[in-house]
N, C-alpha and C. Protein backbone atom coordinates (compact mmCIF):
# COMPACT_ATOMS: atom_id res chain seq x y z
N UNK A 1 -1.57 3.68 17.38
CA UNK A 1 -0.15 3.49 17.11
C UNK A 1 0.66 4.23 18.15
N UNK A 2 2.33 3.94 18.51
CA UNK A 2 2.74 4.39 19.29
C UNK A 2 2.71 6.15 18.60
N UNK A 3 2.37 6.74 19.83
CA UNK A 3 2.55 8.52 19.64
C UNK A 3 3.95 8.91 19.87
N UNK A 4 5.11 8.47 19.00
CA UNK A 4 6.00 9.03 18.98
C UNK A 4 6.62 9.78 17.83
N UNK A 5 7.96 10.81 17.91
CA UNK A 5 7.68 11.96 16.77
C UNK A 5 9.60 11.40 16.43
N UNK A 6 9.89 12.08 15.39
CA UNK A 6 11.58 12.58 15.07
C UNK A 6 11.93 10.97 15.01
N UNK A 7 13.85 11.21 15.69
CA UNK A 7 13.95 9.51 15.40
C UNK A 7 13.40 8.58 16.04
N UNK A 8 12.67 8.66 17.13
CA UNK A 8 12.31 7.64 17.89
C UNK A 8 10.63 7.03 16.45
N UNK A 9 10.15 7.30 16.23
CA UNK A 9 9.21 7.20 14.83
C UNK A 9 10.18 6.69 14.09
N UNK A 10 10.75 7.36 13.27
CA UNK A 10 11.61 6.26 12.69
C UNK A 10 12.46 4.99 12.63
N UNK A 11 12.96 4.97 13.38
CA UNK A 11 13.40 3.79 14.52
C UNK A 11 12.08 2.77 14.92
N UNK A 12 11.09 3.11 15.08
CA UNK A 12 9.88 2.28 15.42
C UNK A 12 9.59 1.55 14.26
N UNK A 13 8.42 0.43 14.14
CA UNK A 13 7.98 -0.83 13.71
C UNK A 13 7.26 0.08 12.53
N UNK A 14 6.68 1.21 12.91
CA UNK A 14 5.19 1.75 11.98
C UNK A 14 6.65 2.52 11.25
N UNK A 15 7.71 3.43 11.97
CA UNK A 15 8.47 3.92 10.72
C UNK A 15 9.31 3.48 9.73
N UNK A 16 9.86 2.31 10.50
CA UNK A 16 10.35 0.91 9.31
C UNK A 16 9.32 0.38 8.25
N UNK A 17 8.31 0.13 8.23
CA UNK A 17 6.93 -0.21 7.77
C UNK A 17 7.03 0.74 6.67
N UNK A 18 6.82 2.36 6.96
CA UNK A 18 6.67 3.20 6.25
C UNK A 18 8.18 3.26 5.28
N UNK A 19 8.79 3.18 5.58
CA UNK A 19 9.96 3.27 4.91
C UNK A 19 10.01 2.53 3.74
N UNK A 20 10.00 1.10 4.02
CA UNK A 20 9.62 -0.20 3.22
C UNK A 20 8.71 0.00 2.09
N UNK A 21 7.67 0.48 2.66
CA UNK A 21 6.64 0.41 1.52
C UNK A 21 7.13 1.43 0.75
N UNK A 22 7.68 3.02 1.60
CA UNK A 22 8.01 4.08 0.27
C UNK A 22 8.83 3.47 -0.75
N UNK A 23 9.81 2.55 -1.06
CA UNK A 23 11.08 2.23 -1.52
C UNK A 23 10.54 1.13 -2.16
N UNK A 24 9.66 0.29 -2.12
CA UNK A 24 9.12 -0.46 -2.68
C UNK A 24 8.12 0.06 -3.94
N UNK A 25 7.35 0.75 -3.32
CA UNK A 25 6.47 1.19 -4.23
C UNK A 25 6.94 2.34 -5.35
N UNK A 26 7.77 2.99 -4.81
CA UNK A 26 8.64 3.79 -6.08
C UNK A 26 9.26 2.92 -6.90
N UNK A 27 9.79 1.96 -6.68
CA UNK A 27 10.41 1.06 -7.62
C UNK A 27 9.24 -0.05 -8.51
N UNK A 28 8.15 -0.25 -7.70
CA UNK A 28 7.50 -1.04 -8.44
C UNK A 28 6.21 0.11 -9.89
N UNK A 29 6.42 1.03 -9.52
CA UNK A 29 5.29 2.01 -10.50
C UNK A 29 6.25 2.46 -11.58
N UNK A 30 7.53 2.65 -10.88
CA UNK A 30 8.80 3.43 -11.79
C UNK A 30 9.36 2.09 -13.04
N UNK A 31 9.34 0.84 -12.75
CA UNK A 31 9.45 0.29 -13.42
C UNK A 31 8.09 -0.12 -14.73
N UNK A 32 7.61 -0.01 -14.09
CA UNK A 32 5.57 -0.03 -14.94
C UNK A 32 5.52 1.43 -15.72
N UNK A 33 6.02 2.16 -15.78
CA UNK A 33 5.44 3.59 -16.13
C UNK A 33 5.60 3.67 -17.73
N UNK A 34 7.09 2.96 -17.99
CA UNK A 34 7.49 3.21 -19.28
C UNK A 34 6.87 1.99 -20.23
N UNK A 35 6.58 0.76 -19.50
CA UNK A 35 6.23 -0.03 -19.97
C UNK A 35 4.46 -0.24 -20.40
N UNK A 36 3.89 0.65 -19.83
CA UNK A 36 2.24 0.66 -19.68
C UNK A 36 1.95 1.65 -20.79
N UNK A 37 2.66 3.11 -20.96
CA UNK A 37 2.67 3.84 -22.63
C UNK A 37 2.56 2.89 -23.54
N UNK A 38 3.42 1.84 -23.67
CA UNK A 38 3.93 1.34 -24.86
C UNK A 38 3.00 -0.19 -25.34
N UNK A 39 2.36 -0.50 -24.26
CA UNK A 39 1.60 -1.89 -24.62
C UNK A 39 0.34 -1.23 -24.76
N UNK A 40 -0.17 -2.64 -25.54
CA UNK A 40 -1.93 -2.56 -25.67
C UNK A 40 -2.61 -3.13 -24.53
N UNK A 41 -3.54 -2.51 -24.70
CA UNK A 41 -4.91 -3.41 -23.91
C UNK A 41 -4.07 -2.93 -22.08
N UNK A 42 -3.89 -1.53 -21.86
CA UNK A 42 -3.16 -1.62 -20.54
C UNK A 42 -3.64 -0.94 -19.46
N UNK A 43 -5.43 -1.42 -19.49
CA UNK A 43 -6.02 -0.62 -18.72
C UNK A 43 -6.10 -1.30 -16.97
N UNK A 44 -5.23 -2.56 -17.19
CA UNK A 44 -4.55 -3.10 -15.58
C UNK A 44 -3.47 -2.58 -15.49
N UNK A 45 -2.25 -2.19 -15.93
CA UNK A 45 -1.20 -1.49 -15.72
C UNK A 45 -1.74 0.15 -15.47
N UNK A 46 -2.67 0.75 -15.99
CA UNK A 46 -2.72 1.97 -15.65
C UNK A 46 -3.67 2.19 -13.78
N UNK A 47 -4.46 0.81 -13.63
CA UNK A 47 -5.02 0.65 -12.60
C UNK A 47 -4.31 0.40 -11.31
N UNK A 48 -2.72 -0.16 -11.47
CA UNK A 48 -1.96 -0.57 -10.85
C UNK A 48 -1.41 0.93 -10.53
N UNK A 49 -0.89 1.69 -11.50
CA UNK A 49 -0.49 2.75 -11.70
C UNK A 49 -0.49 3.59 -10.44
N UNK A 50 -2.43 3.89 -10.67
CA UNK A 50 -2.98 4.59 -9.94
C UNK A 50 -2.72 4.26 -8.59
N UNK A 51 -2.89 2.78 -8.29
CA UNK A 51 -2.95 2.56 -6.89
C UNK A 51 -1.77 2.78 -6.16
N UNK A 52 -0.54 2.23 -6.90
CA UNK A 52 0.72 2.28 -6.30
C UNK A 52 1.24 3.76 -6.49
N UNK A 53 0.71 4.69 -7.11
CA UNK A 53 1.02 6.11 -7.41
C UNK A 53 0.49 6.96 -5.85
N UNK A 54 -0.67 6.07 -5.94
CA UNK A 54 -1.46 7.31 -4.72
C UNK A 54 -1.11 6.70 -3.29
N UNK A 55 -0.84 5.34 -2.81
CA UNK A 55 -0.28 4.56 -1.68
C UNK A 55 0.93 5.32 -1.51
N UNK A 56 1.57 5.29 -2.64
CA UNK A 56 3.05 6.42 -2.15
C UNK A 56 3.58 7.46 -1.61
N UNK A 57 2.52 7.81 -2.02
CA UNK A 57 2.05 9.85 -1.67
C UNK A 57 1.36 9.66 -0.77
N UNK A 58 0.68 9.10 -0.10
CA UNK A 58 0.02 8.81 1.20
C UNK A 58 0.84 8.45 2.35
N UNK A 59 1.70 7.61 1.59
CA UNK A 59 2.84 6.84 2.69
C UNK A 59 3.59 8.10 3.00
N UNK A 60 4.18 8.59 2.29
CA UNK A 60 5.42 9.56 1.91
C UNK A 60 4.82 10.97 2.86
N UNK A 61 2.96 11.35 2.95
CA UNK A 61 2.26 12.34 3.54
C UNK A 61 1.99 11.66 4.50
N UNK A 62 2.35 10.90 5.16
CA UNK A 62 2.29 9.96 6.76
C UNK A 62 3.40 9.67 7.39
N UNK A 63 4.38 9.61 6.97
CA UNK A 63 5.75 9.66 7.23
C UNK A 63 6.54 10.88 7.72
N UNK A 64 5.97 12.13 6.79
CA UNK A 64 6.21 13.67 7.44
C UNK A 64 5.71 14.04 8.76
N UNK A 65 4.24 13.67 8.23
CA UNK A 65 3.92 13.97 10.01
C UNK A 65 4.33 13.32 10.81
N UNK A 66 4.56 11.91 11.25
CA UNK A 66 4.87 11.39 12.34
C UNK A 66 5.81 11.90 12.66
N UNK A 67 6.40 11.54 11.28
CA UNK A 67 8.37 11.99 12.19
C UNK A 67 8.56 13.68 12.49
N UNK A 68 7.64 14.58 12.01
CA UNK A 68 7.79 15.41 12.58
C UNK A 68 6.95 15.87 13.98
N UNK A 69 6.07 14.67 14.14
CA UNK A 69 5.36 15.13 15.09
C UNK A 69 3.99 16.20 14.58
N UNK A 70 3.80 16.51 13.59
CA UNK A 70 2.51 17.32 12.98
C UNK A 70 0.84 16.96 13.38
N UNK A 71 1.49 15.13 13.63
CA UNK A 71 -0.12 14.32 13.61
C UNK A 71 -0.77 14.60 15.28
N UNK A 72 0.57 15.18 16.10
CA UNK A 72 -0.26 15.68 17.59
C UNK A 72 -1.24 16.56 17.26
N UNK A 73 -1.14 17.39 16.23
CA UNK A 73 -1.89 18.58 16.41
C UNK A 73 -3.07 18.23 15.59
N UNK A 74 -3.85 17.31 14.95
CA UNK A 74 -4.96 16.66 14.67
C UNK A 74 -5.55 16.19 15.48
N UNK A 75 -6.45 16.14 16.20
CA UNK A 75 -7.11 15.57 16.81
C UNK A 75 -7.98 14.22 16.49
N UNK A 76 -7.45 13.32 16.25
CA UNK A 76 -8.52 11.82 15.70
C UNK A 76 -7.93 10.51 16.50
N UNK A 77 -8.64 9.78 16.28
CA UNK A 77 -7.78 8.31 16.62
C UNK A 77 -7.32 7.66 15.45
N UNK A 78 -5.70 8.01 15.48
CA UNK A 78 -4.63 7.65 14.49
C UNK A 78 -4.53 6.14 14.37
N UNK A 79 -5.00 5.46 15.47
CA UNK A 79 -4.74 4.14 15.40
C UNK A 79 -5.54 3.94 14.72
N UNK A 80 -6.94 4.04 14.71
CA UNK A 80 -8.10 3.64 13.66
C UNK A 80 -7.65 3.78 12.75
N UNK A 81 -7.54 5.00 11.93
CA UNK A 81 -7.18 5.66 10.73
C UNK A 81 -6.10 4.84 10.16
N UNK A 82 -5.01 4.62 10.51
CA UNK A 82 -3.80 3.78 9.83
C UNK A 82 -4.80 2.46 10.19
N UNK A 83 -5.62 1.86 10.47
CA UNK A 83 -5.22 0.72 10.48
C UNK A 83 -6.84 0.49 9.22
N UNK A 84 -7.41 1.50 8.75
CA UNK A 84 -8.48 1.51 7.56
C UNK A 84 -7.71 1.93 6.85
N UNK A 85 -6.58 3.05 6.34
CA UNK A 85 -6.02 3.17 5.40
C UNK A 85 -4.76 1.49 5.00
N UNK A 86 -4.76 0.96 5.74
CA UNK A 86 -3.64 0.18 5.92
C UNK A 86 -4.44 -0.84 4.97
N UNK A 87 -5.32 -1.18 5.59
CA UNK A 87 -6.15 -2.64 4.98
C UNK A 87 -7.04 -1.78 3.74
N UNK A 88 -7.04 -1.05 3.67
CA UNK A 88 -7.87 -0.35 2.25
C UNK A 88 -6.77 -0.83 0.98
N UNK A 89 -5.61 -0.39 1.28
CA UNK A 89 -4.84 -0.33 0.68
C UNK A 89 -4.33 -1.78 0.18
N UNK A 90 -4.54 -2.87 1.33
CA UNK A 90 -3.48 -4.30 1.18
C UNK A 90 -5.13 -4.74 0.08
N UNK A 91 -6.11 -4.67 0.23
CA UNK A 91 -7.54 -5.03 -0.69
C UNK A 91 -7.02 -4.31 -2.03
N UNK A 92 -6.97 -2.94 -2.08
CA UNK A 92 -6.35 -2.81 -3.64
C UNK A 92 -5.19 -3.34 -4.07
N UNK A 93 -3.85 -3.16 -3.36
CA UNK A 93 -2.73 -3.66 -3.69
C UNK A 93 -2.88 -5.04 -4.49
N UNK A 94 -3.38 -5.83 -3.88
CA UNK A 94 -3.59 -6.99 -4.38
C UNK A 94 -4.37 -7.33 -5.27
N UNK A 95 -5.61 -6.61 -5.39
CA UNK A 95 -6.53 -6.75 -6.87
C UNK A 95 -5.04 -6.85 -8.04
N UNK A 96 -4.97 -5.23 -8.04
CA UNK A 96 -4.27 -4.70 -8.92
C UNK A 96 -2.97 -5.06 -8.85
N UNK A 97 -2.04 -5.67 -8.15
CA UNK A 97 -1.10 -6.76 -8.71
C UNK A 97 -1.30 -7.85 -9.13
N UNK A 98 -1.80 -8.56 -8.50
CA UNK A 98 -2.65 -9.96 -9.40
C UNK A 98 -2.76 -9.35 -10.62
N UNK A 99 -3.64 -8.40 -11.04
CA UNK A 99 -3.86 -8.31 -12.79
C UNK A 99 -2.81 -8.05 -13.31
N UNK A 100 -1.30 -7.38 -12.81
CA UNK A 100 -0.07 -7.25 -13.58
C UNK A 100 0.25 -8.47 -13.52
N UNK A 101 0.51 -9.39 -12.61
CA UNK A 101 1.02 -10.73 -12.68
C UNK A 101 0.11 -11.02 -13.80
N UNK A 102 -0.59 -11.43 -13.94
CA UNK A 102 -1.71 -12.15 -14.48
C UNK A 102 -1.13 -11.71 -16.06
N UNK A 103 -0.89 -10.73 -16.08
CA UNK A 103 -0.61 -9.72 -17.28
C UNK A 103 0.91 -10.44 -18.00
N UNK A 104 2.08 -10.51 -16.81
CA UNK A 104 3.30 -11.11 -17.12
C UNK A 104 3.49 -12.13 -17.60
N UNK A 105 2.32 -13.55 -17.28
CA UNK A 105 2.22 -14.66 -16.96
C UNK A 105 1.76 -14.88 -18.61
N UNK A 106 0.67 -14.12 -18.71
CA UNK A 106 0.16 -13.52 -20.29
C UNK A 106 1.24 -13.63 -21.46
N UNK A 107 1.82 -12.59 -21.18
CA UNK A 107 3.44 -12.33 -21.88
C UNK A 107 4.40 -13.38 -21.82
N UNK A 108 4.94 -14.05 -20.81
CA UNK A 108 5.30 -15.45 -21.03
C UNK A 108 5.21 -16.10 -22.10
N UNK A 109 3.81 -16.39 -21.78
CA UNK A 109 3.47 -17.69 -23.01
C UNK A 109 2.71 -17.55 -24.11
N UNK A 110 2.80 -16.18 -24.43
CA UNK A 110 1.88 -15.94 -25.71
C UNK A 110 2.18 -15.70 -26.65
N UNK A 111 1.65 -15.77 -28.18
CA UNK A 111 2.37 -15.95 -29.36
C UNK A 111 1.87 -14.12 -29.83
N UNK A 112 2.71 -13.85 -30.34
CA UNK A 112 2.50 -12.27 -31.03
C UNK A 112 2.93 -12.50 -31.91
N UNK A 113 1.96 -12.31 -33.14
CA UNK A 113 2.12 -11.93 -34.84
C UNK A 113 2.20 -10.52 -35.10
N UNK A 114 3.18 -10.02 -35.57
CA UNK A 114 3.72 -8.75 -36.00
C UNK A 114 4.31 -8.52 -37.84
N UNK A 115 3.20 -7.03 -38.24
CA UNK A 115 3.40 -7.20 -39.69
C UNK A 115 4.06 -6.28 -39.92
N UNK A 116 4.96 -5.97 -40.87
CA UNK A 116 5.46 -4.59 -41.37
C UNK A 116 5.40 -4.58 -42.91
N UNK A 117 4.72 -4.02 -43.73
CA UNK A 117 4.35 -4.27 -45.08
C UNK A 117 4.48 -5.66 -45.75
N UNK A 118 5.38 -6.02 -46.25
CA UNK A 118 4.79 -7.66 -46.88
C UNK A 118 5.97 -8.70 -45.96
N UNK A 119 6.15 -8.29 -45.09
CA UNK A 119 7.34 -8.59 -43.97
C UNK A 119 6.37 -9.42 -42.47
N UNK A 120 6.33 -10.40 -42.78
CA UNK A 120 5.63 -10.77 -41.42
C UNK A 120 6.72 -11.75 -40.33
N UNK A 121 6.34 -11.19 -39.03
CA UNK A 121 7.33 -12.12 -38.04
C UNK A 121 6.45 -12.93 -36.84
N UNK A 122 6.78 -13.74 -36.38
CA UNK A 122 6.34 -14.31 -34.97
C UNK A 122 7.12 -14.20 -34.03
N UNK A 123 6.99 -14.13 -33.05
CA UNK A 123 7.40 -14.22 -31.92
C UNK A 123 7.22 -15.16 -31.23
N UNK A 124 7.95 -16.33 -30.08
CA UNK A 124 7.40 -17.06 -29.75
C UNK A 124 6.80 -16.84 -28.57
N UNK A 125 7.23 -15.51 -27.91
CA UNK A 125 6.04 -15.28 -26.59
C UNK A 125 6.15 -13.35 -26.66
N UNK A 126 5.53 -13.16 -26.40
CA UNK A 126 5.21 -11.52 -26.40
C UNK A 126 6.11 -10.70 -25.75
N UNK A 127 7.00 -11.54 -25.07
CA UNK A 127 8.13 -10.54 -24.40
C UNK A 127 9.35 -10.05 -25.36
N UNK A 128 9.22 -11.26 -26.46
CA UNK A 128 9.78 -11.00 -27.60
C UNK A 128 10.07 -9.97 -28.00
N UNK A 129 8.99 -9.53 -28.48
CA UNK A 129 7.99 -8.65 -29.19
C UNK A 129 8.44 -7.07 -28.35
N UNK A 130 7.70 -6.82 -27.09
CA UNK A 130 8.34 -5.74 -26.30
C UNK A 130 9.37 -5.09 -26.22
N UNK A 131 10.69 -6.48 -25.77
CA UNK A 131 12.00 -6.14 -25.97
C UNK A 131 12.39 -5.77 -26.73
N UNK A 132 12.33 -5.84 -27.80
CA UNK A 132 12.69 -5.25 -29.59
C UNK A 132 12.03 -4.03 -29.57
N UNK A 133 11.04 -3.54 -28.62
CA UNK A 133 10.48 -2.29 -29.15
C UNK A 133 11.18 -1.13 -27.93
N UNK A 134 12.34 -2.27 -26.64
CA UNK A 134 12.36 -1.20 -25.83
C UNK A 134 12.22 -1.13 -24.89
N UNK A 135 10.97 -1.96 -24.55
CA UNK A 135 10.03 -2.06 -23.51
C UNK A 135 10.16 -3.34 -22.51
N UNK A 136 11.41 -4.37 -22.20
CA UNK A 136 11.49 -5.82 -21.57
C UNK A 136 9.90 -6.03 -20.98
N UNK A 137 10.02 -7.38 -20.65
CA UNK A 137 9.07 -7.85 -19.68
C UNK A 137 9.44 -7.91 -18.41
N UNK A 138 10.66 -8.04 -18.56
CA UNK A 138 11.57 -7.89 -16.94
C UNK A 138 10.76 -6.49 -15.93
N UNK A 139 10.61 -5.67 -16.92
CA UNK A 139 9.82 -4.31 -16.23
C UNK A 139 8.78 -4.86 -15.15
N UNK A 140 7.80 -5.90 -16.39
CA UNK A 140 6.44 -6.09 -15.53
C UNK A 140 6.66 -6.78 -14.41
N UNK A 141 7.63 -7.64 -14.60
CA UNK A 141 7.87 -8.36 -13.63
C UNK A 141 8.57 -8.43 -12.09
N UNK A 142 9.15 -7.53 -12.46
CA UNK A 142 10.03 -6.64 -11.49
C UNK A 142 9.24 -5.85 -10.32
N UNK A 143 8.09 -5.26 -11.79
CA UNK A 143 7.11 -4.21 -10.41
C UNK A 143 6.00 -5.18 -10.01
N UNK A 144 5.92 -6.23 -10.27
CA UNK A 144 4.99 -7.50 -9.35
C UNK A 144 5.90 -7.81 -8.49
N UNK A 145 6.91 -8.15 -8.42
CA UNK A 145 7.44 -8.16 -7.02
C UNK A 145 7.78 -7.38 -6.16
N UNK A 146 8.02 -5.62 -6.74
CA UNK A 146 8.33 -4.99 -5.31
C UNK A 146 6.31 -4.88 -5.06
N UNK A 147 5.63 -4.89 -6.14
CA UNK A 147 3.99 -4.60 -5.60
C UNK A 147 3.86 -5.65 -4.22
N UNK A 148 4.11 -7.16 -4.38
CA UNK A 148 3.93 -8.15 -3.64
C UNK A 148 4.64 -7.38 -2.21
N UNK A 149 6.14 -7.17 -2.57
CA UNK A 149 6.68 -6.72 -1.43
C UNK A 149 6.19 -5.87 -0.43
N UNK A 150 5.52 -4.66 -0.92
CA UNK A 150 4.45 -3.50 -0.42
C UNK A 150 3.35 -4.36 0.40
N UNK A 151 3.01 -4.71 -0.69
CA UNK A 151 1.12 -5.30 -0.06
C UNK A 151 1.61 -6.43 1.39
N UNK A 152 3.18 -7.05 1.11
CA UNK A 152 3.33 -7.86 2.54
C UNK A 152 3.51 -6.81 3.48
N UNK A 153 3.99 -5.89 3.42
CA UNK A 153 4.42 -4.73 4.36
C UNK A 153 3.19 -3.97 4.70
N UNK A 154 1.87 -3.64 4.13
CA UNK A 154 0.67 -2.80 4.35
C UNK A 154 0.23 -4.34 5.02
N UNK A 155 0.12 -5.32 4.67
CA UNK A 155 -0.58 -6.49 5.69
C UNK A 155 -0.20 -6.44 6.70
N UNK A 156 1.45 -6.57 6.97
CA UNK A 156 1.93 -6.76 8.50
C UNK A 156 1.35 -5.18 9.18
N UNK A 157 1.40 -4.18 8.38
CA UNK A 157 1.29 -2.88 8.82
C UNK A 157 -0.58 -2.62 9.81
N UNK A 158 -1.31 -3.77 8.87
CA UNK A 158 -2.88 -3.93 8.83
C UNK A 158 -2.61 -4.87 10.16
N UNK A 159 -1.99 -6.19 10.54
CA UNK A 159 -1.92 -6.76 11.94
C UNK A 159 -1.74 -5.90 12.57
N UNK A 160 -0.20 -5.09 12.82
CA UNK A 160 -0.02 -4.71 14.03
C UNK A 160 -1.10 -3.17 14.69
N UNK A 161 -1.43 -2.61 13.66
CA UNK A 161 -2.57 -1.54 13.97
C UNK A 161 -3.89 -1.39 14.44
N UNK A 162 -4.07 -3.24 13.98
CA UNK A 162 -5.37 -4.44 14.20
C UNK A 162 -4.90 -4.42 16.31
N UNK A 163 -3.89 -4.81 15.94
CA UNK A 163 -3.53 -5.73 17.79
C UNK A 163 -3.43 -4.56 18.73
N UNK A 164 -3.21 -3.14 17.95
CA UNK A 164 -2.57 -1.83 18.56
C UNK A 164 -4.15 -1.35 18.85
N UNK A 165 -4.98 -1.45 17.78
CA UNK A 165 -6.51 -0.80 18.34
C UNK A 165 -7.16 -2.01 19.41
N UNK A 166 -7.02 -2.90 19.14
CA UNK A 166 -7.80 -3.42 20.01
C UNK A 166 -7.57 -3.82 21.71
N UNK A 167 -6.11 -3.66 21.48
CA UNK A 167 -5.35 -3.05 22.92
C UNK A 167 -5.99 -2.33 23.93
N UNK A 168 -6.39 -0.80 22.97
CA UNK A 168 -6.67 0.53 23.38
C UNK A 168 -8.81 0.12 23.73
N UNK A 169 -9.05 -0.53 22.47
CA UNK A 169 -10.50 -0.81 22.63
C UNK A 169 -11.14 -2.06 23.38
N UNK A 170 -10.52 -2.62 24.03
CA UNK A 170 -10.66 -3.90 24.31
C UNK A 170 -10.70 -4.00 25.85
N UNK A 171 -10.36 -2.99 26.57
CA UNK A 171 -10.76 -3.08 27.89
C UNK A 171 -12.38 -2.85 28.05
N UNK A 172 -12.31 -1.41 27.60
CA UNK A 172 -13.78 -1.03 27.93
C UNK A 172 -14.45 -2.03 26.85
N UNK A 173 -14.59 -2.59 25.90
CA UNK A 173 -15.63 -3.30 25.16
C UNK A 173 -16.07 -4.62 25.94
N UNK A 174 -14.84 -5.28 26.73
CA UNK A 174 -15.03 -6.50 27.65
C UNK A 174 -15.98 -5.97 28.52
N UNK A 175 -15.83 -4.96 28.96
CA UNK A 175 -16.66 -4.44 30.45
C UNK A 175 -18.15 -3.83 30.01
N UNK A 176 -18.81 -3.74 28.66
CA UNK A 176 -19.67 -3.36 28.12
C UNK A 176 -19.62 -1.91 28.30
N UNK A 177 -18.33 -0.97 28.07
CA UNK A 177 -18.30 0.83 28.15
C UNK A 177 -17.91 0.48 26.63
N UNK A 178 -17.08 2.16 26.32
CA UNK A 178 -16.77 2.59 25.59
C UNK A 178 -15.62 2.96 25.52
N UNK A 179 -14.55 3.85 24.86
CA UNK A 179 -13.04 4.31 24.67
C UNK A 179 -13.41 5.80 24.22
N UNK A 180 -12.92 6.67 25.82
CA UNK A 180 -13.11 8.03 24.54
C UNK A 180 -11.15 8.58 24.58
N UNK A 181 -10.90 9.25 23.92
CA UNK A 181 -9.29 9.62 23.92
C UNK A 181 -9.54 11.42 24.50
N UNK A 182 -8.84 11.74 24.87
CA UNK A 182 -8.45 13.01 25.89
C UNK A 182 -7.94 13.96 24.68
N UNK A 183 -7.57 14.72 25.22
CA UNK A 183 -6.85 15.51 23.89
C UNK A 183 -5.93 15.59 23.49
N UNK A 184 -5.11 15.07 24.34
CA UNK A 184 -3.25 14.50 24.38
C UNK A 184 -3.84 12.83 23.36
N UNK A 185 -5.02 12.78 22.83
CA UNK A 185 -4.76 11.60 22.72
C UNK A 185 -5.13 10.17 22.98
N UNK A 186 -4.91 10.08 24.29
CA UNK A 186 -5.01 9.29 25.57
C UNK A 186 -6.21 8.82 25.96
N UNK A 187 -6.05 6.62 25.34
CA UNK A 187 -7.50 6.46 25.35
C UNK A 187 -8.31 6.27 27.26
N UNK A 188 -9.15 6.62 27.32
CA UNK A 188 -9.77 6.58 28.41
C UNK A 188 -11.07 5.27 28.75
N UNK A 189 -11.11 5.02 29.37
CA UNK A 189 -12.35 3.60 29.33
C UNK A 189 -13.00 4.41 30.65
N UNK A 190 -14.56 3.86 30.00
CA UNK A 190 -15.90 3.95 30.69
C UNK A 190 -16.62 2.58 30.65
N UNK A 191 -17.54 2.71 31.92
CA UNK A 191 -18.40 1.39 31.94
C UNK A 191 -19.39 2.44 31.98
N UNK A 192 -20.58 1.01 31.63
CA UNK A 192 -22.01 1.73 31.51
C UNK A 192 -22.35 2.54 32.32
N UNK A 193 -22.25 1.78 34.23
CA UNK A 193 -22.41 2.85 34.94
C UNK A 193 -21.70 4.45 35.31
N UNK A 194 -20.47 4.31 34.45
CA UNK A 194 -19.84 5.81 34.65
C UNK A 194 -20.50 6.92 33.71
N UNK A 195 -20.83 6.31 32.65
CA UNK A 195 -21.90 7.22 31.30
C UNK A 195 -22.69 9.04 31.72
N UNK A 196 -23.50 8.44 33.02
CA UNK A 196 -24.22 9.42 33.83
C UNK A 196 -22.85 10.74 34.44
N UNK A 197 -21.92 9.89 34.68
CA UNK A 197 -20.97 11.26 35.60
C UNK A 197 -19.97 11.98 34.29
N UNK A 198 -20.06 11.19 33.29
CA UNK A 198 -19.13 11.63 32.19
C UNK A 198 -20.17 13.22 31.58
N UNK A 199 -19.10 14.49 31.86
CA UNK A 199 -19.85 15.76 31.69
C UNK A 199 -19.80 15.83 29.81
């Protein structure tokens, strides 16, 4: 990824990216939180939970460093790294929104029988049912779309980190070498025959 720190990081593609997903994903867990206490059977809302809970705090602990510049003083290849956390993330995102959708879609069209001593009611779909207790369906539905919104933003985030490593890896792999990075960073290409002079 580009090695830049402060506003120029922010201002960039990866700190817009990061931004997006923070603001997304707080809104899509914050709307799920109150609603996942209160239903049954909500061991996909608490799975969603998790994922969009810990993507946040990851995003939010990737965002500090760049923009402050912290990630110079690690030594790794950052491009790799964002671009396995990136696609780790768009593979869960999506399990675990699909099952909230899946979950909403549920609620839609489903009939809920509800008893209160010799008092029985129907509902004609389960969102019914929720709303009266508090809880809308609008919630679930709401955090399936900023989830969708995220997981498009960790995908585009998963291309451009994809096109950004293979940039850096793609000279020396054509030429049958390798990529080593310097300590500033800075990827370097070898061919087979340089291997022997490399100390």
């Amino acid at each position: 990824m580009p090695h830049t720190s402060g506003s120029d990081y922010v201002k960039s593609w990866a700190g817009l990216f990061k931004i997006g997903e923070f603001f997304c994903l707080l809104i899509a867990f914050s709307c799920l939180a109150d609603f996942a206490d209160k239903s049954e059977n909500n061991g996909s809302f608490k799975f969603f939970l998790f994922v969009a809970i810990t993507a946040w705090l990851i995003t939010m602990l990737l965002f500090v460093l760049f923009s402050s510049g912290a990630h110079d003083r690690i030594s790794m290849n950052w491009t790799l790294a964002m671009l396995i956390y990136s696609a780790v993330y768009v593979f869960l995102l999506l399990i675990s929104t699909s099952l909230v959708a899946d979950k909403a879609r549920q609620f839609r069209r489903g009939v809920r029988k509800y008893e209160v001593g010799h008092e029985r009611y129907e509902f004609e779909d389960t969102c019914d049912y929720y709303s009266d207790s508090g809880s809308p369906c609008s919630n679930v539905e709401a955090a399936t779309v900023f989830a969708f919104m995220a997981l498009a933003l960790f995908l585009a985030d998963t291309v451009f980190y994809f096109m950004e490593y293979r940039s850096t890896a793609g000279p020396a792999a054509d030429q049958g070498g390798f990529v080593q990075h310097d300590e500033a960073g800075t990827p370097k290409d070898y061919n087979r025959s340089d291997i022997e002079q490399i100390p």
